[in-house]
N, C-alpha and C. Protein backbone atom coordinates (compact mmCIF):
# COMPACT_ATOMS: atom_id res chain seq x y z
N UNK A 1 21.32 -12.84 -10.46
CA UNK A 1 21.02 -11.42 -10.43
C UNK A 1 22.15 -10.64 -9.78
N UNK A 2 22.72 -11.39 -8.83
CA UNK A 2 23.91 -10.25 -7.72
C UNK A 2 24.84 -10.10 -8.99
N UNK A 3 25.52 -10.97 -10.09
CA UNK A 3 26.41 -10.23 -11.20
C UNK A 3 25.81 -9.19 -11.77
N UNK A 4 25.03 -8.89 -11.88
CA UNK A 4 24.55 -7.50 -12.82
C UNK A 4 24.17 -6.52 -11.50
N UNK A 5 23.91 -6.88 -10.24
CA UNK A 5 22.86 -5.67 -9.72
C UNK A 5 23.85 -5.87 -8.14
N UNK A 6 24.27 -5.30 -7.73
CA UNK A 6 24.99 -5.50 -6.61
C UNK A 6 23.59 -5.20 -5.11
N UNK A 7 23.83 -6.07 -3.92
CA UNK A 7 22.81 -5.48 -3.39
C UNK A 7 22.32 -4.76 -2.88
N UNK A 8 22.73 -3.57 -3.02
CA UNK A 8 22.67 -2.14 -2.35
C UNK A 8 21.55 -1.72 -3.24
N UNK A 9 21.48 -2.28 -4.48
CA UNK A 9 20.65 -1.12 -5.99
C UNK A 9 19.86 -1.57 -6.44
N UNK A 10 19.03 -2.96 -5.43
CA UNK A 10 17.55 -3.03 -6.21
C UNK A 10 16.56 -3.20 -5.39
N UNK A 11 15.31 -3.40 -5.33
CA UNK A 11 14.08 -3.54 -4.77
C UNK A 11 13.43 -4.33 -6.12
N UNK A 12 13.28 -5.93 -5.42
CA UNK A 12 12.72 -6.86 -6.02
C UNK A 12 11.19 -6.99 -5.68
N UNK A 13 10.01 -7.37 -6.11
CA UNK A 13 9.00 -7.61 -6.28
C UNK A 13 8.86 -9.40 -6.80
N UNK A 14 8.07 -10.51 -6.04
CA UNK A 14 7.54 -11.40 -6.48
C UNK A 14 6.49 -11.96 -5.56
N UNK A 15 5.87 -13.03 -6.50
CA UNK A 15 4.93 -13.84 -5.65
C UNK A 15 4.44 -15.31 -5.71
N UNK A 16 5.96 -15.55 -6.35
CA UNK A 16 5.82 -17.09 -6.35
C UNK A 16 7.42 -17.75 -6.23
N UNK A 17 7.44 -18.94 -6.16
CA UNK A 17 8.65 -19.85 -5.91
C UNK A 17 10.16 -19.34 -7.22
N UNK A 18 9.55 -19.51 -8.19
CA UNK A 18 10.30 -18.89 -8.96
C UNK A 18 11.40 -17.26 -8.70
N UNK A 19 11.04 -17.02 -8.03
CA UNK A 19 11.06 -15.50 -7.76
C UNK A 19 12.04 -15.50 -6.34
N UNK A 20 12.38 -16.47 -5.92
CA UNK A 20 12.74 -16.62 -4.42
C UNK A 20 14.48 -16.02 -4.24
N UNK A 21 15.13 -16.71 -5.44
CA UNK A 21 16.69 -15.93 -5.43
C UNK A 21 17.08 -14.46 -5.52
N UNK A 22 15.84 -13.87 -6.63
CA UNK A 22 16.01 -12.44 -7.00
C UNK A 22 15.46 -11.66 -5.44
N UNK A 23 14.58 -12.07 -4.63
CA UNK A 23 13.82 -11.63 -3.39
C UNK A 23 15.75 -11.66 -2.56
N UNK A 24 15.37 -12.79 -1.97
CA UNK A 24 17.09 -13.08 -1.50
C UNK A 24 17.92 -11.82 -1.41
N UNK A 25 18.32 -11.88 -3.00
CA UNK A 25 19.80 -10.72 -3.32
C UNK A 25 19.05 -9.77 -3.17
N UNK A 26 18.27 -9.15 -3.08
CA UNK A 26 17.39 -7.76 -3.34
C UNK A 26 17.61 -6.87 -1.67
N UNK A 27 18.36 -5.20 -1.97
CA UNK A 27 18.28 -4.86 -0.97
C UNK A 27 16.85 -4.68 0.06
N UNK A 28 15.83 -4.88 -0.59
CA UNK A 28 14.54 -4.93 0.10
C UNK A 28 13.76 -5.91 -0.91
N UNK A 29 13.20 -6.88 -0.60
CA UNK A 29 12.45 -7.61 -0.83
C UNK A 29 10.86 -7.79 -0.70
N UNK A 30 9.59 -7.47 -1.54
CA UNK A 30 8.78 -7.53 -1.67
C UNK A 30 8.22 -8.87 -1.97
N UNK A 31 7.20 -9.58 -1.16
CA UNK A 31 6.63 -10.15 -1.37
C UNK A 31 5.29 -10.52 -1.87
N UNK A 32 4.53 -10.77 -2.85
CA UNK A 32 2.96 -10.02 -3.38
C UNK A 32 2.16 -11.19 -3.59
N UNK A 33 1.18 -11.40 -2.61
CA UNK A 33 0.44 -12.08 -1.98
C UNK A 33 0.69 -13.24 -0.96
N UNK A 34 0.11 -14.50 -1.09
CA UNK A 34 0.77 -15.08 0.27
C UNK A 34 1.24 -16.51 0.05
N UNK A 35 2.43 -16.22 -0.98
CA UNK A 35 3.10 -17.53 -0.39
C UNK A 35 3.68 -18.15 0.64
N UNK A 36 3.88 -19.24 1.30
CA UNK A 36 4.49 -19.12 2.39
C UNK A 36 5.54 -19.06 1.86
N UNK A 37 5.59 -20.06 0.99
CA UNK A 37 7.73 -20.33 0.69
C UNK A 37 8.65 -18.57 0.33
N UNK A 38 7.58 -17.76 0.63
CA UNK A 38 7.78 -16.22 0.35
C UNK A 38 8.21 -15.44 1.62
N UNK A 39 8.06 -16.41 2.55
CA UNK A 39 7.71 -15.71 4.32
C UNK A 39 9.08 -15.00 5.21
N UNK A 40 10.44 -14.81 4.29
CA UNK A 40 11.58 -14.36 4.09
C UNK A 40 11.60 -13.04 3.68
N UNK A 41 10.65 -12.72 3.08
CA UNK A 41 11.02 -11.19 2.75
C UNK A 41 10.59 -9.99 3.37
N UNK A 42 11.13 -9.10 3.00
CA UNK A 42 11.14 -7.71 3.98
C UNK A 42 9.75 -7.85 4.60
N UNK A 43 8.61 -7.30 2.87
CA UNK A 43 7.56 -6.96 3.55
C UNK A 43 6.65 -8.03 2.21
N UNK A 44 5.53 -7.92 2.80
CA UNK A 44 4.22 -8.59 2.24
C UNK A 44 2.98 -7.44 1.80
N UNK A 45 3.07 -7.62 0.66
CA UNK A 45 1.98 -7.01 0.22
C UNK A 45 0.85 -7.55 -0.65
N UNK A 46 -0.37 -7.41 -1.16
CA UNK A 46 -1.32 -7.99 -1.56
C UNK A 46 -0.64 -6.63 -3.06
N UNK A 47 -1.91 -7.11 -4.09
CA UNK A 47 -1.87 -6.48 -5.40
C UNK A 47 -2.31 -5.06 -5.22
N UNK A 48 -3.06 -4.64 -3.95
CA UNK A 48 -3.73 -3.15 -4.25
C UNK A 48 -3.07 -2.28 -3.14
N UNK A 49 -1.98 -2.53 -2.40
CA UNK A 49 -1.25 -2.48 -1.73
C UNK A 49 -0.10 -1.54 -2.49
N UNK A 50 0.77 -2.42 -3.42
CA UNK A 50 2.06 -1.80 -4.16
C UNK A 50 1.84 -0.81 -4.58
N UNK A 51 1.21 -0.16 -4.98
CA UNK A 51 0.99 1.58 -5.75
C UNK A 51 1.21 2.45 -4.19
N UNK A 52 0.32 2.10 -3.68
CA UNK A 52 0.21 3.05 -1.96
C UNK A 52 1.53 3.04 -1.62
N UNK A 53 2.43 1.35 -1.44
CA UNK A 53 3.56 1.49 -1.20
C UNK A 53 4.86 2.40 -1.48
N UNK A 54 4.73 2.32 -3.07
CA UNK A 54 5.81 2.57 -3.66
C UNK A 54 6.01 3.86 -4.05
N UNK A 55 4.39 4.83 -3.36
CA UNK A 55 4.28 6.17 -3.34
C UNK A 55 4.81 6.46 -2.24
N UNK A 56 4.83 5.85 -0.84
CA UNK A 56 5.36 6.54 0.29
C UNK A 56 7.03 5.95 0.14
N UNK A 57 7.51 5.12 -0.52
CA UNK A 57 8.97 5.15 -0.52
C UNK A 57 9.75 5.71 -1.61
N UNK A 58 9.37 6.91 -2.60
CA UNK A 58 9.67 7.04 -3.44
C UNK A 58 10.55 9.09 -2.91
């Protein structure tokens, strides 16, 4: 992901293992629900959570 998106210019979203490099490079990292192997990123949110969120950082 860092060749296309440098890390200043994204806000990643995941919630599983798969998802762990794009979290990483991501200038803020979202985590969505509770993995542990997830327990690295900025913040933790559940599914009814992200709308509320992404209204107060917008």
């Amino acid at each position: 992901m860092r060749q296309y998106f440098p890390k200043e210019e994204y806000i990643s979203f995941g919630n599983d293992d798969n998802n762990i490099q794009l979290l990483r490079h991501a200038e803020l990292s979202i985590a969505v629900g509770s993995n542990q192997a997830l327990d690295f990123a900025d913040i933790h949110l559940n599914e009814k959570e992200i709308l509320r969120y992404l209204e107060k950082i917008k």
